[in-house]
C-alpha atoms as a PDB file:
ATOM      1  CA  UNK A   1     -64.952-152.693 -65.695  1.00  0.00           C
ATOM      2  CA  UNK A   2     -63.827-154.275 -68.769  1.00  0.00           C
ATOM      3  CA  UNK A   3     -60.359-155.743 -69.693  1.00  0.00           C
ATOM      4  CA  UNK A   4     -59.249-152.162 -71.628  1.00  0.00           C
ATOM      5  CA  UNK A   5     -59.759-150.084 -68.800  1.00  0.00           C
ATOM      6  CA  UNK A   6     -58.234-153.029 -65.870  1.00  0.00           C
ATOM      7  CA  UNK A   7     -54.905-153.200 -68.802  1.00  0.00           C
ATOM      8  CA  UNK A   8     -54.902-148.585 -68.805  1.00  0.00           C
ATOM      9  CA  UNK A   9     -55.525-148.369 -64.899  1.00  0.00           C
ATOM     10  CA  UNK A  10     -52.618-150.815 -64.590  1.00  0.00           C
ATOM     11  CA  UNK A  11     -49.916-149.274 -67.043  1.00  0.00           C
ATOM     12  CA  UNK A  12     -50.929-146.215 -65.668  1.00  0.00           C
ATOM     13  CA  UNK A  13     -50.395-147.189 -61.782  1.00  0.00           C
ATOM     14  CA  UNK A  14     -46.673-149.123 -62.770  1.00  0.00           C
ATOM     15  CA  UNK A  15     -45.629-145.506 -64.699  1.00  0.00           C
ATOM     16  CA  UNK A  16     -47.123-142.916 -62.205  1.00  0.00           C
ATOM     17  CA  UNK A  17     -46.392-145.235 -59.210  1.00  0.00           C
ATOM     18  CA  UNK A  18     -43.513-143.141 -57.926  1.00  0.00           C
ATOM     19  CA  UNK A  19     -44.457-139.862 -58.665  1.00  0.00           C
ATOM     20  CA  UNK A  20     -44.831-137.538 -55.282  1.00  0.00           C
ATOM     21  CA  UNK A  21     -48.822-137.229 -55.874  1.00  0.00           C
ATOM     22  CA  UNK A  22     -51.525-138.753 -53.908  1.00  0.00           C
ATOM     23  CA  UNK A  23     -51.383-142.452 -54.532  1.00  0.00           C
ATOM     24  CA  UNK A  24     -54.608-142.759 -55.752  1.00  0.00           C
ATOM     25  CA  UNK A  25     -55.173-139.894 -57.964  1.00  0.00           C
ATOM     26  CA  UNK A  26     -53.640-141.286 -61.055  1.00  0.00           C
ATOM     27  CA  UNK A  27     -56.601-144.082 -60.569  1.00  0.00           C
ATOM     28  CA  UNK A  28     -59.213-142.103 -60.078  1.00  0.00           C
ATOM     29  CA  UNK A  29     -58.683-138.944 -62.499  1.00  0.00           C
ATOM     30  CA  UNK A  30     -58.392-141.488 -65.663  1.00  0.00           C
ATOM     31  CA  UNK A  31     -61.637-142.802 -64.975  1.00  0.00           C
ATOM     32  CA  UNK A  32     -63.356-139.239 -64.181  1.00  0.00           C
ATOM     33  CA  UNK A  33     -61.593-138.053 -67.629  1.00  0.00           C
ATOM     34  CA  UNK A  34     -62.528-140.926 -69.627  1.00  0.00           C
ATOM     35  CA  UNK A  35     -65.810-141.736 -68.186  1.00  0.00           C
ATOM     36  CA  UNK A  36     -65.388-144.684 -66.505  1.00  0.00           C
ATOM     37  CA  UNK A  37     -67.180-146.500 -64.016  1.00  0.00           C
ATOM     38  CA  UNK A  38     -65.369-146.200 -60.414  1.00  0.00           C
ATOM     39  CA  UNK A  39     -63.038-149.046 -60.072  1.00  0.00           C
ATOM     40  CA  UNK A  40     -63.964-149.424 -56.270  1.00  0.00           C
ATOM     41  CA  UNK A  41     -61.248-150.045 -53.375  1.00  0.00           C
ATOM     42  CA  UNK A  42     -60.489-153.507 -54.281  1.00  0.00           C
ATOM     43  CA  UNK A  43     -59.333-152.770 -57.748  1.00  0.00           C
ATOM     44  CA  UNK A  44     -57.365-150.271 -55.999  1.00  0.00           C
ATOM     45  CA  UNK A  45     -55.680-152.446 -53.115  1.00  0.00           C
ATOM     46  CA  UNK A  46     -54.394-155.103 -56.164  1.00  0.00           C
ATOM     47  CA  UNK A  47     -53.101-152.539 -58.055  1.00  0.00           C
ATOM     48  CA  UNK A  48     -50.959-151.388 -55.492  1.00  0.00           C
ATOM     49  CA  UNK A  49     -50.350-154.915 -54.032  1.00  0.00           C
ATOM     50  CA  UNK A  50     -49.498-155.410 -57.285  1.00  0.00           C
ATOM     51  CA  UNK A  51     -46.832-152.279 -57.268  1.00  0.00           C
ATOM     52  CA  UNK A  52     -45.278-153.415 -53.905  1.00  0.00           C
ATOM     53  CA  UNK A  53     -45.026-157.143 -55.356  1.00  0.00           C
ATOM     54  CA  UNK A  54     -43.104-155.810 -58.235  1.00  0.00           C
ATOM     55  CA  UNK A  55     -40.638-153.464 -55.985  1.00  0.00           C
ATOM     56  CA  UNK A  56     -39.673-156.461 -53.857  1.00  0.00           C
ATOM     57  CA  UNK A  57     -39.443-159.078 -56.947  1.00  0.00           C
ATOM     58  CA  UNK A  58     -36.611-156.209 -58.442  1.00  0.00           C
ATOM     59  CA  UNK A  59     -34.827-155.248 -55.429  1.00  0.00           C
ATOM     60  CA  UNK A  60     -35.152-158.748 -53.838  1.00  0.00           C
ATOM     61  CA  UNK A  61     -31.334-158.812 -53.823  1.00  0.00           C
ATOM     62  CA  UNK A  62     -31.069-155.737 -52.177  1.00  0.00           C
ATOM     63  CA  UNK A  63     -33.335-156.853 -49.836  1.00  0.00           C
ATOM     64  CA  UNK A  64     -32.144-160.439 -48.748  1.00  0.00           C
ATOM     65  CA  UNK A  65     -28.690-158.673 -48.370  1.00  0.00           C
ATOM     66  CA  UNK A  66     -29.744-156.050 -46.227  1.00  0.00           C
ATOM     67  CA  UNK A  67     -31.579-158.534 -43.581  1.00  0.00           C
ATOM     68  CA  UNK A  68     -28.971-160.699 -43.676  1.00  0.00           C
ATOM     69  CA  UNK A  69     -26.353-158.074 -42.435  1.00  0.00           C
ATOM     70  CA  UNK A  70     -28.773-156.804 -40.348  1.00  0.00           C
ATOM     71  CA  UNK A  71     -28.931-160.238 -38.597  1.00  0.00           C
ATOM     72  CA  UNK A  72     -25.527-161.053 -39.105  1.00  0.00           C
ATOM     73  CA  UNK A  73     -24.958-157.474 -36.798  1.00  0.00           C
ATOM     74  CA  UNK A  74     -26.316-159.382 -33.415  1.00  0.00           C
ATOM     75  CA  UNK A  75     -23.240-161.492 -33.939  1.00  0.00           C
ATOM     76  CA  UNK A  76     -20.686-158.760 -33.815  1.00  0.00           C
ATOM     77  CA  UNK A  77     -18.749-158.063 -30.879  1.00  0.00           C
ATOM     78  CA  UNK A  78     -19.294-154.342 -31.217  1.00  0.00           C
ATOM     79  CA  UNK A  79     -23.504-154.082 -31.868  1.00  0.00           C
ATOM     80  CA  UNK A  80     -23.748-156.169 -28.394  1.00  0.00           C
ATOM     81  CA  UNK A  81     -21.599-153.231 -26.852  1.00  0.00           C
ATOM     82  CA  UNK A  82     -23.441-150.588 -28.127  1.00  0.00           C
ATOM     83  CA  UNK A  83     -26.769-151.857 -27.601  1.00  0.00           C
ATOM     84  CA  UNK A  84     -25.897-152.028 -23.772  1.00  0.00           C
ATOM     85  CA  UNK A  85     -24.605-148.832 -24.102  1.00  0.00           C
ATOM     86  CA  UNK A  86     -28.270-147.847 -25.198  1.00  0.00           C
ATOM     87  CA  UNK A  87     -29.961-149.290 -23.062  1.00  0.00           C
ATOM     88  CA  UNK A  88     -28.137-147.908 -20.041  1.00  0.00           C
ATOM     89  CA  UNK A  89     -28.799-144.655 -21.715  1.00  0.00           C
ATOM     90  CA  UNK A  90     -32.172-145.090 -22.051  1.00  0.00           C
ATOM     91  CA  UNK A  91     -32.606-145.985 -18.450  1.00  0.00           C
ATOM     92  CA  UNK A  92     -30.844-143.033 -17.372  1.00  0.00           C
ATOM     93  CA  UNK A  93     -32.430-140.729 -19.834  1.00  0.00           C
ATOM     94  CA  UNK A  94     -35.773-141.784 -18.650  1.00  0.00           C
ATOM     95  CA  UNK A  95     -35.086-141.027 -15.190  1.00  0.00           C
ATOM     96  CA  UNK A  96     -33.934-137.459 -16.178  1.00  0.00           C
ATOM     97  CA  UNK A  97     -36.971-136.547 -18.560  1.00  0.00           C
ATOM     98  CA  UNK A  98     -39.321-138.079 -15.836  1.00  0.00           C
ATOM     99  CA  UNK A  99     -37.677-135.440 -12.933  1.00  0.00           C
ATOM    100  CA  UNK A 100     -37.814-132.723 -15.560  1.00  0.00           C
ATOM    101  CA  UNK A 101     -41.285-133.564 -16.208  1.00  0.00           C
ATOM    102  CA  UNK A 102     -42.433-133.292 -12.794  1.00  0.00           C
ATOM    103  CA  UNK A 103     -40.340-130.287 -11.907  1.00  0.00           C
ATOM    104  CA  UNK A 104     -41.947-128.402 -14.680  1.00  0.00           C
ATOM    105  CA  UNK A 105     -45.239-129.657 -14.209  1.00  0.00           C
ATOM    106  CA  UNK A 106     -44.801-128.470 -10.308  1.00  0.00           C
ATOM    107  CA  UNK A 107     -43.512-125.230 -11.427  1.00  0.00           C
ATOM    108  CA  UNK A 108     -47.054-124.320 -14.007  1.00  0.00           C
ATOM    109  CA  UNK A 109     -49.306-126.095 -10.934  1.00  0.00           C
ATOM    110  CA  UNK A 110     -47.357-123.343  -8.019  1.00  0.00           C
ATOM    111  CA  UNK A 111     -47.280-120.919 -10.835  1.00  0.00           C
ATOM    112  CA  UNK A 112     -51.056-120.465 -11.561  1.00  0.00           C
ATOM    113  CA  UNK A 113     -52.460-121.147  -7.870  1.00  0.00           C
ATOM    114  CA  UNK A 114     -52.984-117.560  -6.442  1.00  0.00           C
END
């Protein structure tokens, strides 16, 4: 690959990036149009390392807020409450699908024996 078609493959994976098509095909149908040589699945991992480096670089704001509320929640009063809550739930919920489980799996066993 030369430095033209690294620079197109590039521009074209930053402007077609998020687009809801298969994440690859804006790679590959250039180079089938144009004639180029298959970049391989290197080329193809840094471009979209690339992508995801440039996502978190402009929304790295975003980002270091939302982590630190979302650690800043295991200090609150309220998320301790309601995680107990869940796991009680959870414990009791798992008994209940367990029993249902069985019963039903009883019921097709007595069901089908003649």
């Amino acid at each position: 690959m030369d430095i033209i078609e690294i620079i197109a493959l590039a521009i074209i994976q930053g402007l077609t990036e998020f687009l809801p098509v298969f994440s690859s095909a804006h790679l590959i149908l250039p180079s089938a149009l144009l004639g180029w040589n298959d970049q391989g699945l290197a080329f193809d991992v840094a471009v979209h390392v690339g992508s995801l480096i440039a996502v978190i670089g402009y929304f790295r704001k975003e980002i270091v807020e939302l982590i630190g509320c979302w650690f800043g929640s295991f200090l609150d009063g309220v998320t301790r409450k309601v995680g107990l809550a869940g796991i009680l739930f959870w414990r009791r919920f798992r008994l209940v699908w367990r029993v249902w489980c069985l019963m039903n799996l009883l019921k097709i066993t007595y069901a089908q024996s003649p």
